[in-house]
C-alpha atoms as a PDB file:
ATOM      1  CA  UNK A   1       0.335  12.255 -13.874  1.00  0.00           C
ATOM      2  CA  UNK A   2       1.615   8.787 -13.440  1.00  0.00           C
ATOM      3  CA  UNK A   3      -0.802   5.837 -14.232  1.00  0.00           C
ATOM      4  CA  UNK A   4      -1.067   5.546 -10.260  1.00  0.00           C
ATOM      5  CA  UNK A   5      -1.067   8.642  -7.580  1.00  0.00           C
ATOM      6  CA  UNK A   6      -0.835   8.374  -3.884  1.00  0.00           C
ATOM      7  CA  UNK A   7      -4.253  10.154  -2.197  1.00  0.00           C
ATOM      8  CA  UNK A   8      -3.089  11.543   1.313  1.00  0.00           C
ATOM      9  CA  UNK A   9      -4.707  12.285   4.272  1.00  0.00           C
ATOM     10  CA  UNK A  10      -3.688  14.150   7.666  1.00  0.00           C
ATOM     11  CA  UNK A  11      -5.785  14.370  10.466  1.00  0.00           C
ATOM     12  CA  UNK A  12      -6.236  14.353  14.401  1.00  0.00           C
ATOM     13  CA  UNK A  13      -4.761  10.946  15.804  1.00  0.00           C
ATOM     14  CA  UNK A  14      -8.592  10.689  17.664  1.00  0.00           C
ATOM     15  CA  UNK A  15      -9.715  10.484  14.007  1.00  0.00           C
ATOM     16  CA  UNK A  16      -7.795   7.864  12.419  1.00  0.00           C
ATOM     17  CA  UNK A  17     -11.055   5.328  12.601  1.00  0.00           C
ATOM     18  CA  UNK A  18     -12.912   7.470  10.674  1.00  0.00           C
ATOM     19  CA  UNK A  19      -9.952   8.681   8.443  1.00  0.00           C
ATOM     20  CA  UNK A  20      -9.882   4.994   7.768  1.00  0.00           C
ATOM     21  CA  UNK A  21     -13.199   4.374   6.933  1.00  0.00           C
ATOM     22  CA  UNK A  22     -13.913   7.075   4.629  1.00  0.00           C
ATOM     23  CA  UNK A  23     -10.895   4.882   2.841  1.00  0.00           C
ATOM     24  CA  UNK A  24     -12.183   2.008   3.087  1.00  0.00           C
ATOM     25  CA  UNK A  25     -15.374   3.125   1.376  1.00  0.00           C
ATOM     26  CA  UNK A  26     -13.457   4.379  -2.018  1.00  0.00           C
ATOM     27  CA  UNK A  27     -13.168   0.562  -2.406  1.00  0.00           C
ATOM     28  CA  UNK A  28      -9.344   0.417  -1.781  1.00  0.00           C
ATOM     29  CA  UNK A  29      -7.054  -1.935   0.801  1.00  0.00           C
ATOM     30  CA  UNK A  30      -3.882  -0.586  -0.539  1.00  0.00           C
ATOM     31  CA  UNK A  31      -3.254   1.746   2.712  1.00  0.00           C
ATOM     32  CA  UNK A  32      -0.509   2.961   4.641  1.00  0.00           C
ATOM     33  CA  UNK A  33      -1.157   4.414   8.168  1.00  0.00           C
ATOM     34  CA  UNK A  34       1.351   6.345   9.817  1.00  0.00           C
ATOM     35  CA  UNK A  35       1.015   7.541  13.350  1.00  0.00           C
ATOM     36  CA  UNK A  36       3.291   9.354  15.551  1.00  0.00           C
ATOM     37  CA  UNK A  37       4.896   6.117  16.536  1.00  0.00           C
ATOM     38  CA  UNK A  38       6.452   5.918  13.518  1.00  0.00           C
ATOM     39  CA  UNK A  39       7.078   9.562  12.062  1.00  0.00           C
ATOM     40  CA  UNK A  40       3.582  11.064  11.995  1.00  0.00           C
ATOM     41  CA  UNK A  41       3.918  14.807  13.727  1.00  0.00           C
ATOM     42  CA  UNK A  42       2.811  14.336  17.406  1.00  0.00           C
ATOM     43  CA  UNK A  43      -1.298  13.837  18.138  1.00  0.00           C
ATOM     44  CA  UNK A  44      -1.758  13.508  14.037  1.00  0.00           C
ATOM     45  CA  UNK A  45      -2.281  10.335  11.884  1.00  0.00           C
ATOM     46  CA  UNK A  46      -1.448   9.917   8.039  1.00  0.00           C
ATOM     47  CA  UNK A  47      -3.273   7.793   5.818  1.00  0.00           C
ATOM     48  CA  UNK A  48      -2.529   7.099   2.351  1.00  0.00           C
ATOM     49  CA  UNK A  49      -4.048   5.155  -0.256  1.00  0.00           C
ATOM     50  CA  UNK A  50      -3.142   4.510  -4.193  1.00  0.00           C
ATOM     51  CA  UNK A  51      -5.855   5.014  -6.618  1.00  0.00           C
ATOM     52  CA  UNK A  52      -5.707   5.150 -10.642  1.00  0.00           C
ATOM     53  CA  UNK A  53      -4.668   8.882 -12.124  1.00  0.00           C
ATOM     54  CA  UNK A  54      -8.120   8.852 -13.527  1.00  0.00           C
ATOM     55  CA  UNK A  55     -10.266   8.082 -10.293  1.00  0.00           C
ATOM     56  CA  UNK A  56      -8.066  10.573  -8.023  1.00  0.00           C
ATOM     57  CA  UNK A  57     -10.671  13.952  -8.615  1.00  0.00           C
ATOM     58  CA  UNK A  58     -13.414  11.166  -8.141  1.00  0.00           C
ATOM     59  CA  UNK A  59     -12.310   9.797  -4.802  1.00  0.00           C
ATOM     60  CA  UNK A  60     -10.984  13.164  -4.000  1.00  0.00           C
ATOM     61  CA  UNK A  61     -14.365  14.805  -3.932  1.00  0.00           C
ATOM     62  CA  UNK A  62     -15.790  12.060  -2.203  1.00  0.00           C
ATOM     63  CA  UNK A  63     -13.312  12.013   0.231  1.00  0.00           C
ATOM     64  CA  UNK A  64     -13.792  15.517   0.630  1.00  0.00           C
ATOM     65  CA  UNK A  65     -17.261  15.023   1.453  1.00  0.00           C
ATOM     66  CA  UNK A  66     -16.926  12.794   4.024  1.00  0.00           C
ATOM     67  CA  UNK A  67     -14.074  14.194   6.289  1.00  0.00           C
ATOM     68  CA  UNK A  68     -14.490  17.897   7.202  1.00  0.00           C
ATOM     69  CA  UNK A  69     -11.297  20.048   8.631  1.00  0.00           C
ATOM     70  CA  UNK A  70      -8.364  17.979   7.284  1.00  0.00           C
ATOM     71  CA  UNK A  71      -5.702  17.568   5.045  1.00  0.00           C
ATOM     72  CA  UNK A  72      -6.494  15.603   1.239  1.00  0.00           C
ATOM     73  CA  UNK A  73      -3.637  15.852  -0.889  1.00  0.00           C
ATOM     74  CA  UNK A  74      -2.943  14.031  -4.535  1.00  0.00           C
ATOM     75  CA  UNK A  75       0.539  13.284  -5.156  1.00  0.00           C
ATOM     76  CA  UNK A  76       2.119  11.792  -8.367  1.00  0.00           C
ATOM     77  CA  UNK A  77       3.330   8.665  -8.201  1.00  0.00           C
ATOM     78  CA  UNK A  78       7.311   9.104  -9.338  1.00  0.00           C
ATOM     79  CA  UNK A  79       7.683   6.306 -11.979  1.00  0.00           C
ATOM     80  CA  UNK A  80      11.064   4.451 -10.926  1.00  0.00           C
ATOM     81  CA  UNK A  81      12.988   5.268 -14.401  1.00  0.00           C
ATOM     82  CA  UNK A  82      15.829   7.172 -11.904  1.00  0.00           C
ATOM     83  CA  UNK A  83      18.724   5.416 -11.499  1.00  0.00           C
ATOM     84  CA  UNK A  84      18.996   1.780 -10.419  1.00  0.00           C
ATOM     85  CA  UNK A  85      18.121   1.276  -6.771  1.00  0.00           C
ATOM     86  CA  UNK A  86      19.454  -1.607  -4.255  1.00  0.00           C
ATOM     87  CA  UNK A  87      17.890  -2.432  -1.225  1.00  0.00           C
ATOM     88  CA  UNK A  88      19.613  -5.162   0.873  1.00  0.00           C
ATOM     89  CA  UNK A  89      16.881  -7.184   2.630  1.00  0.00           C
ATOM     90  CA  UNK A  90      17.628  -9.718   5.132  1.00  0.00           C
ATOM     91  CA  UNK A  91      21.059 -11.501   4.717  1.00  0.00           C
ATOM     92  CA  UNK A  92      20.706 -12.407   1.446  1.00  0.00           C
ATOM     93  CA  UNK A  93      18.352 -11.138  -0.899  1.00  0.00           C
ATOM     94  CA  UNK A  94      19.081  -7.086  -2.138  1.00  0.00           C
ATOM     95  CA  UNK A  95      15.888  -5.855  -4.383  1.00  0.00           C
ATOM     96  CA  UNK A  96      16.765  -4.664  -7.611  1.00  0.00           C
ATOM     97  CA  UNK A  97      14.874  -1.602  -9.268  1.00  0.00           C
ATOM     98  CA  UNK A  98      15.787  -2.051 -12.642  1.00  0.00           C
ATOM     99  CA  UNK A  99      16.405  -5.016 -15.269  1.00  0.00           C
ATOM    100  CA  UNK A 100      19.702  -5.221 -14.925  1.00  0.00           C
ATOM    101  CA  UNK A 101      21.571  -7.750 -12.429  1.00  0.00           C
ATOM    102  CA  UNK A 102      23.121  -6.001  -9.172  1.00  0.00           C
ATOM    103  CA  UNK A 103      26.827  -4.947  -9.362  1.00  0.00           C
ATOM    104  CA  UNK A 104      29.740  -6.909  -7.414  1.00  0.00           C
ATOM    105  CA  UNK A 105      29.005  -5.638  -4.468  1.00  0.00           C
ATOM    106  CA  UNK A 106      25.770  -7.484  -4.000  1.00  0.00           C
ATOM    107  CA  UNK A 107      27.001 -11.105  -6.159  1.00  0.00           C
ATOM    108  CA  UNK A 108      26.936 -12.680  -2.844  1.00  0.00           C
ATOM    109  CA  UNK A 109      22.304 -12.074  -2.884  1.00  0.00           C
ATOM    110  CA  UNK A 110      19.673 -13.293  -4.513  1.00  0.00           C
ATOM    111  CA  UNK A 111      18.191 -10.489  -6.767  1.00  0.00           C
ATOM    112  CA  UNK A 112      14.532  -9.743  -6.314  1.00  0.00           C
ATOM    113  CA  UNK A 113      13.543  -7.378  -9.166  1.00  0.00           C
ATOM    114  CA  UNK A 114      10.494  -5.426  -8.554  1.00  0.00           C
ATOM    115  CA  UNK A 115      10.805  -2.482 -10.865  1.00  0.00           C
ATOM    116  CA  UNK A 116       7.642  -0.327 -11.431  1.00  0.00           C
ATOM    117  CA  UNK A 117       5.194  -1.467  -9.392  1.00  0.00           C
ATOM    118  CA  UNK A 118       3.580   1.070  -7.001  1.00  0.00           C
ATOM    119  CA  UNK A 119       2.389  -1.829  -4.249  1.00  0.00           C
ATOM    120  CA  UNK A 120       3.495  -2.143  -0.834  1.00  0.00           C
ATOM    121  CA  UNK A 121       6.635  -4.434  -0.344  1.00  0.00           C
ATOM    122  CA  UNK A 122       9.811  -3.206  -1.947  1.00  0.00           C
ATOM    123  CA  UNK A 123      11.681  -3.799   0.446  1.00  0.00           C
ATOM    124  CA  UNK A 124      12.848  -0.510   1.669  1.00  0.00           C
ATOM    125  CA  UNK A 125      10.052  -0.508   4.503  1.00  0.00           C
ATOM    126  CA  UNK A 126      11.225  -1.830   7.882  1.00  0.00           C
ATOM    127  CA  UNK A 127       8.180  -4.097   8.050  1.00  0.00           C
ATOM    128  CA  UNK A 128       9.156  -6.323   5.159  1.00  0.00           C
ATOM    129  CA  UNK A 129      12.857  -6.522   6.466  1.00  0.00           C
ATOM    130  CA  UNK A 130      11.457  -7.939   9.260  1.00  0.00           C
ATOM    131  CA  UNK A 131       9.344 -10.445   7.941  1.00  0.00           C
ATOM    132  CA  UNK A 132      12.349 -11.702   5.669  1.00  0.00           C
ATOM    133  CA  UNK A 133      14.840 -11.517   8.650  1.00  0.00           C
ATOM    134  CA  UNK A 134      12.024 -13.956  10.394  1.00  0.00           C
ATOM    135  CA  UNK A 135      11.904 -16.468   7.318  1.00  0.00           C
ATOM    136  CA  UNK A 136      15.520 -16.457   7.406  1.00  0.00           C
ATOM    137  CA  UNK A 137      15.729 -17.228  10.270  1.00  0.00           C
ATOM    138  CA  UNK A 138      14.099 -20.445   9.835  1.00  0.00           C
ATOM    139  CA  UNK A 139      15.880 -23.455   9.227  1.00  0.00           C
ATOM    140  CA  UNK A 140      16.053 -24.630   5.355  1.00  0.00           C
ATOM    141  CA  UNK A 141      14.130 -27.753   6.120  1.00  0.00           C
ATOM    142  CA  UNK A 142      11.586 -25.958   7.415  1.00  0.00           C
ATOM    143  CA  UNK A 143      10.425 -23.876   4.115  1.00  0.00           C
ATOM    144  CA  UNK A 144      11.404 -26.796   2.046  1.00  0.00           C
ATOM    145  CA  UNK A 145       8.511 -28.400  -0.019  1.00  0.00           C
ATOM    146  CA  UNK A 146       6.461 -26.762   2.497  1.00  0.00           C
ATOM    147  CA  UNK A 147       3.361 -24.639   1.425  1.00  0.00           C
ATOM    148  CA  UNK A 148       3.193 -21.079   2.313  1.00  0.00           C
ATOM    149  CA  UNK A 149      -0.077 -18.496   2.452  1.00  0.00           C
ATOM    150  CA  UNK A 150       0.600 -14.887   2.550  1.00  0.00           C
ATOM    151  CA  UNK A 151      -1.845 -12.574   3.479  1.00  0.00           C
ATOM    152  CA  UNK A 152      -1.655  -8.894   2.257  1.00  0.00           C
ATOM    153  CA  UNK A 153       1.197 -10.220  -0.474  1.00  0.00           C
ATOM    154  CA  UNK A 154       1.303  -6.568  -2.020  1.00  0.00           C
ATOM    155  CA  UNK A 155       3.938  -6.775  -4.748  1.00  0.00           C
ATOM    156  CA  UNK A 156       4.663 -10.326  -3.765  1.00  0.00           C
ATOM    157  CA  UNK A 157       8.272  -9.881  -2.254  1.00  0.00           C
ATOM    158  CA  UNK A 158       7.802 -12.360   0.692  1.00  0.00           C
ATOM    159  CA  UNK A 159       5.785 -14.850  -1.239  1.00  0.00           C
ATOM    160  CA  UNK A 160       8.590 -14.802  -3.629  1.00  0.00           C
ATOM    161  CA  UNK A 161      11.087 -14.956  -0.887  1.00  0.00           C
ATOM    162  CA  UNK A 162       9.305 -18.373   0.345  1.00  0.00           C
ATOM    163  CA  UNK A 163       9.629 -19.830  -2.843  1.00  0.00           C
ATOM    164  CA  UNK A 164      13.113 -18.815  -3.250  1.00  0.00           C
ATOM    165  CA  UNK A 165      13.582 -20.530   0.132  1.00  0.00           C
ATOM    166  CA  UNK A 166      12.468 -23.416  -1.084  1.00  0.00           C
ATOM    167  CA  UNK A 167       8.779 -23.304  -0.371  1.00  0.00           C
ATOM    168  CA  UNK A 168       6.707 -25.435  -2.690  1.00  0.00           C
ATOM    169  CA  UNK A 169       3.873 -23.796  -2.938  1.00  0.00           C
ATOM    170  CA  UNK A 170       2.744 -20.137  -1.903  1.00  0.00           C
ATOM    171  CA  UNK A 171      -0.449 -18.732  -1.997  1.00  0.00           C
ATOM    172  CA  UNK A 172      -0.502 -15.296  -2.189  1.00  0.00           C
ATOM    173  CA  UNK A 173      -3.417 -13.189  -1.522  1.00  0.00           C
ATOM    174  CA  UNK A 174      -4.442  -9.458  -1.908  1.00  0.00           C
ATOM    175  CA  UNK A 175      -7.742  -7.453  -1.814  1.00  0.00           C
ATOM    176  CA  UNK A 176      -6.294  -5.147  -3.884  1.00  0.00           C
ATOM    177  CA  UNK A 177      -6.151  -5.753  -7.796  1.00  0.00           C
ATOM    178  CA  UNK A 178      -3.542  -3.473  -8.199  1.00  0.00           C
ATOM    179  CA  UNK A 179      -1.235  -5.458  -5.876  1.00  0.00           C
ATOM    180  CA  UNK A 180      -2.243  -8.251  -7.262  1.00  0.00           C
ATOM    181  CA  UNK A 181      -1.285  -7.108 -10.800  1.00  0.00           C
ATOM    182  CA  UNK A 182       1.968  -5.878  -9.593  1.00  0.00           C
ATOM    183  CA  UNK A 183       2.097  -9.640  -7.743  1.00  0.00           C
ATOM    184  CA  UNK A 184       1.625 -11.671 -10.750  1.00  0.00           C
ATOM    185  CA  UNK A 185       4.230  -9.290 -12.794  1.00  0.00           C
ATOM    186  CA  UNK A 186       6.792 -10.170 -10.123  1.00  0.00           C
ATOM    187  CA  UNK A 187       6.460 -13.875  -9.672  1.00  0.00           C
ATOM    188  CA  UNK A 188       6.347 -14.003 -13.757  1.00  0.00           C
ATOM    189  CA  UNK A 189       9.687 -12.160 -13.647  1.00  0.00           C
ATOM    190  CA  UNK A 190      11.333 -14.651 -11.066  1.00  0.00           C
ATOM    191  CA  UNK A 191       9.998 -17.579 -13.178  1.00  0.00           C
ATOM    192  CA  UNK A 192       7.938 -18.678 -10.295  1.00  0.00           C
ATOM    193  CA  UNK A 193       4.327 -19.143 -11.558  1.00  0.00           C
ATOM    194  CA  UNK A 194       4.588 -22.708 -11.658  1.00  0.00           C
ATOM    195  CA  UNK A 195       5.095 -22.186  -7.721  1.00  0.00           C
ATOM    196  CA  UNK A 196       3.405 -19.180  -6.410  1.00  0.00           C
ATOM    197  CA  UNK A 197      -0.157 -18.209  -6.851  1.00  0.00           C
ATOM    198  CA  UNK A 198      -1.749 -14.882  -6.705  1.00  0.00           C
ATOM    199  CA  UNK A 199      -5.617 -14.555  -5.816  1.00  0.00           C
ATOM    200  CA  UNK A 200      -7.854 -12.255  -4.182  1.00  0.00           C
ATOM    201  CA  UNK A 201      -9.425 -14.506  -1.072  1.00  0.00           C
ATOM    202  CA  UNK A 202      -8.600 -16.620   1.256  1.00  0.00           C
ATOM    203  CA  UNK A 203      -7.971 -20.212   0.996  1.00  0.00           C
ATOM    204  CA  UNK A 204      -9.548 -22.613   3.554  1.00  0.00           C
ATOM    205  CA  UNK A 205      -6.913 -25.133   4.411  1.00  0.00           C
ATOM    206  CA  UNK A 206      -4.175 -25.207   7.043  1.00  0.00           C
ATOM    207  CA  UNK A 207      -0.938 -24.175   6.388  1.00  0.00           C
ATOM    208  CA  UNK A 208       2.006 -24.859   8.570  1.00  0.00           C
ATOM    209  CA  UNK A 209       3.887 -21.242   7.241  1.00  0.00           C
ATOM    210  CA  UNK A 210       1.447 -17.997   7.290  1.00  0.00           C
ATOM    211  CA  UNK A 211       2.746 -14.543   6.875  1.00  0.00           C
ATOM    212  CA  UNK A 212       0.718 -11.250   6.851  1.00  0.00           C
ATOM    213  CA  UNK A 213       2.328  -8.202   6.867  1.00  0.00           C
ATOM    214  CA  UNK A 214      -0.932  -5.518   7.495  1.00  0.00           C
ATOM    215  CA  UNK A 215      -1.295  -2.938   9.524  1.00  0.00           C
ATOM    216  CA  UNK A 216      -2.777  -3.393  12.992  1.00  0.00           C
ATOM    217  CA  UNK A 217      -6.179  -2.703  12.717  1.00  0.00           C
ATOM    218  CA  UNK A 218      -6.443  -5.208   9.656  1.00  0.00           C
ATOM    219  CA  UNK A 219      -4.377  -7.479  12.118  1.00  0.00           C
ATOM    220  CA  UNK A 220      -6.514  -7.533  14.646  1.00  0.00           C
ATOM    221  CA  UNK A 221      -9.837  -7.585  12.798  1.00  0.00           C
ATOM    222  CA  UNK A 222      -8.649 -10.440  10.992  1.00  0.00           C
ATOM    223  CA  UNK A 223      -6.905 -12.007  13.963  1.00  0.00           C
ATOM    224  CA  UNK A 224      -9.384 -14.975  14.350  1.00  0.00           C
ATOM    225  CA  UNK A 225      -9.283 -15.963  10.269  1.00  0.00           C
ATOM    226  CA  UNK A 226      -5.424 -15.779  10.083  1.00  0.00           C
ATOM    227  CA  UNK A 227      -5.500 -17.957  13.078  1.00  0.00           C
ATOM    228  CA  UNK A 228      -7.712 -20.443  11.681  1.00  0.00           C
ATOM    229  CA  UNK A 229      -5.126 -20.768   8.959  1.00  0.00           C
ATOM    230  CA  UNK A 230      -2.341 -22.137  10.743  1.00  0.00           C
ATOM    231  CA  UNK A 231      -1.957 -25.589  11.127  1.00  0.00           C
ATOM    232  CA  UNK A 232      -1.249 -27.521  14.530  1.00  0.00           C
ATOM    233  CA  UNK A 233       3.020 -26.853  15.241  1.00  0.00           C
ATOM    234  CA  UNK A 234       2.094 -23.853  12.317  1.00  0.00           C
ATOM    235  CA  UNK A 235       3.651 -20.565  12.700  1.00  0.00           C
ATOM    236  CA  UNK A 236       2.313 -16.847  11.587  1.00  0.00           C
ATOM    237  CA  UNK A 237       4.912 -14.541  11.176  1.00  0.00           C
ATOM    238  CA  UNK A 238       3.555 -10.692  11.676  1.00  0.00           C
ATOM    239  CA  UNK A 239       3.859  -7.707  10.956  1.00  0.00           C
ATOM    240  CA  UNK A 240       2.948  -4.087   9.852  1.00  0.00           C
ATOM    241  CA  UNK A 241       1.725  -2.560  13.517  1.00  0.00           C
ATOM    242  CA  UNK A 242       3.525  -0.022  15.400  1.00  0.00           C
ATOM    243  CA  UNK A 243       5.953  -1.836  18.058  1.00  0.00           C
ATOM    244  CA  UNK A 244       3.819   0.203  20.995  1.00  0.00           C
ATOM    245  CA  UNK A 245       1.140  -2.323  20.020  1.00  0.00           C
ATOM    246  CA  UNK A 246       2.723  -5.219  20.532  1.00  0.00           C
ATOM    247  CA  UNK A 247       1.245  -6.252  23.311  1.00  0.00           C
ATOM    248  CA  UNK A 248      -2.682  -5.444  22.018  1.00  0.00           C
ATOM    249  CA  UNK A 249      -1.465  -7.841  18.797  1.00  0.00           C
ATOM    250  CA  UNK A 250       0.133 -10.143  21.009  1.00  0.00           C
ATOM    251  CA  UNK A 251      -3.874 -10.700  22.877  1.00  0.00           C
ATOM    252  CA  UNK A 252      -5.656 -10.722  20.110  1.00  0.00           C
ATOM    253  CA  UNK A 253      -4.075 -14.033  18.759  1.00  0.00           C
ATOM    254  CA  UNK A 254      -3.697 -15.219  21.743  1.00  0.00           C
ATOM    255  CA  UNK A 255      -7.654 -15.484  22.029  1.00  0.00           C
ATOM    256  CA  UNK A 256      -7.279 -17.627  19.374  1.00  0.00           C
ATOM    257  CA  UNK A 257      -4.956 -20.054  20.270  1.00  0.00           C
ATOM    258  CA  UNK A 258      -1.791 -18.774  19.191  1.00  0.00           C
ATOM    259  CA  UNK A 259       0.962 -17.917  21.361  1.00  0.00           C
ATOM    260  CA  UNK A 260       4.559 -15.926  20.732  1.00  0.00           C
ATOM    261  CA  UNK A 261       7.969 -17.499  20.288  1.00  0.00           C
ATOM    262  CA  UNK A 262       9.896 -14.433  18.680  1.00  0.00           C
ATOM    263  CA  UNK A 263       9.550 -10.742  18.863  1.00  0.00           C
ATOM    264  CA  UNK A 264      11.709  -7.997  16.733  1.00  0.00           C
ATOM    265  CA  UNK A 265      11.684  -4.277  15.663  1.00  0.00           C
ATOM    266  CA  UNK A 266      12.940  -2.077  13.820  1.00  0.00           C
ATOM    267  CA  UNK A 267      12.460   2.040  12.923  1.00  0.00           C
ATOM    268  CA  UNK A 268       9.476   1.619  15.783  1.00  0.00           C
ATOM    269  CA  UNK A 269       7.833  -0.578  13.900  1.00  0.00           C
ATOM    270  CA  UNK A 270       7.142  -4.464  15.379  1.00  0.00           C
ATOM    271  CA  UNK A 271       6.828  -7.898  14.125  1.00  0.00           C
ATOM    272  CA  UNK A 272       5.962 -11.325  15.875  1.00  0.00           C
ATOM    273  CA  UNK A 273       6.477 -15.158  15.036  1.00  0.00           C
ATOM    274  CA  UNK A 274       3.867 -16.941  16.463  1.00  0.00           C
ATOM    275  CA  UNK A 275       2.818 -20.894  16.850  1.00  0.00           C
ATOM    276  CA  UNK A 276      -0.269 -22.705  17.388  1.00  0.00           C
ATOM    277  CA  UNK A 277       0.813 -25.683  19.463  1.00  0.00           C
ATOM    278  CA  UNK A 278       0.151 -29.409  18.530  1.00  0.00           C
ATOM    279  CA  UNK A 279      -2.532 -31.010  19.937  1.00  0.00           C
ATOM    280  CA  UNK A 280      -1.817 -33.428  23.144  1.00  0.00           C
END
């Protein structure tokens, strides 16, 4: 086995709370939820998490005990020593799976190289090509010596992206500290640790650029704190929730003060930019 396997879970789509939960309680935030909105076979919900090789049986069993009459499967992690792998993202970044720099065809894009690492955010998942299509969307001056938090960071892809854009500073946080390994590994490759930082909580202050790209439930649970973190004329860029749950994402920031200014989607999957207005 690979120094990292995938744990996966299929179930009734009534039971994705507790399919959750029972995740939750291994200790791990590094989850994917997939529901029939976006692949899962109709009326079932797939959850997987990443574990190390040698607390799979472990979590397994425990998992096991907790859940009765549904699917727990281990599955190796394939270590990305195939051949290189480019995956455009946005207009002008293409992620890079190897050392090497990308052939001709992509000299007109920024590499982002993100080889090995198991965390969410390589780029291939239609959440994080939403997120950078937002940032690019953004005028330059807008990123520019501006600071950046981003929530759920995973392998650090939009953090990096940020700073690439001109951002100058990022903080990037994960609950996870294998995302946060894999984090740290890519902003040392991009030579942007002077720039970017990688921790596990969240920082107090205001910032007037937020991104979090989490799934819904972590959206809307945390819906209140990621609000607190934008600063007056702010915006939150999000994404990560099926687009049929738009609108629930769309209310539960709103309760806090923030209101929408952009939608997108892509693959059924959803993203919003939202602002919190200046004071009068």
């Amino acid at each position: 086995m690979s120094s990292i396997v995938a744990i996966v879970i299929e179930g009734p789509s009534a039971r994705r709370e507790e399919l959750e939960e029972a995740a939750y309680a291994l200790g791990v935030q590094g989850l994917e939820i997939v529901d029939e909105d976006v692949g899962a076979p109709r009326g079932r919900v797939v959850v997987r998490l990443w574990v190390p090789s040698g607390d799979a049986r472990r979590a397994e069993r425990r998992l096991r005990s907790a859940l009765s009459s549904v699917s727990i499967v281990i599955e190796e992690v394939a270590p990305m020593t195939s051949a290189p792998r480019h995956v455009p993202l946005g207009r002008g970044f293409v992620v890079v799976t190897d050392a090497g720099e990308p052939g001709a065809r992509w000299r007109a894009r920024t590499a982002l190289h993100l080889a090995g690492s198991e965390a969410f955010g390589d780029g291939a998942h239609p959440t994080t090509a939403l997120c950078v299509a937002a940032i690019e969307r953004w005028p330059a001056r807008a990123l520019r010596r501006a600071s950046v938090l981003d929530v759920g960071t995973g392998t650090g892809v939009l953090a990096i992206v940020c700073a690439l854009r001109g951002a100058s500073r990022v903080i990037a946080t994960d609950v996870d500290p294998l995302a946060r390994r894999a984090a740290r590994e890519a902003v040392r490759r991009h030579g942007l640790g002077d720039r970017v930082i990688v921790r596990a909580g969240m920082p107090r202050e205001r910032f007037p650029i937020v991104v979090a790209n989490l799934y819904r439930d972590v959206l809307i649970a945390e819906a209140r704190g990621l609000a607190a973190r934008v600063a007056p004329g702010g915006r939150l860029v999000i994404s990560g929730f099926a687009a049929s749950s738009s609108r629930e994402i769309t209310g539960a920031f709103a309760t806090h003060g923030l209101r929408v200014v952009a939608r997108s989607r892509r693959g059924g999957w959803g993203c919003q930019e939202l602002t919190r207005d200046p004071a009068p």
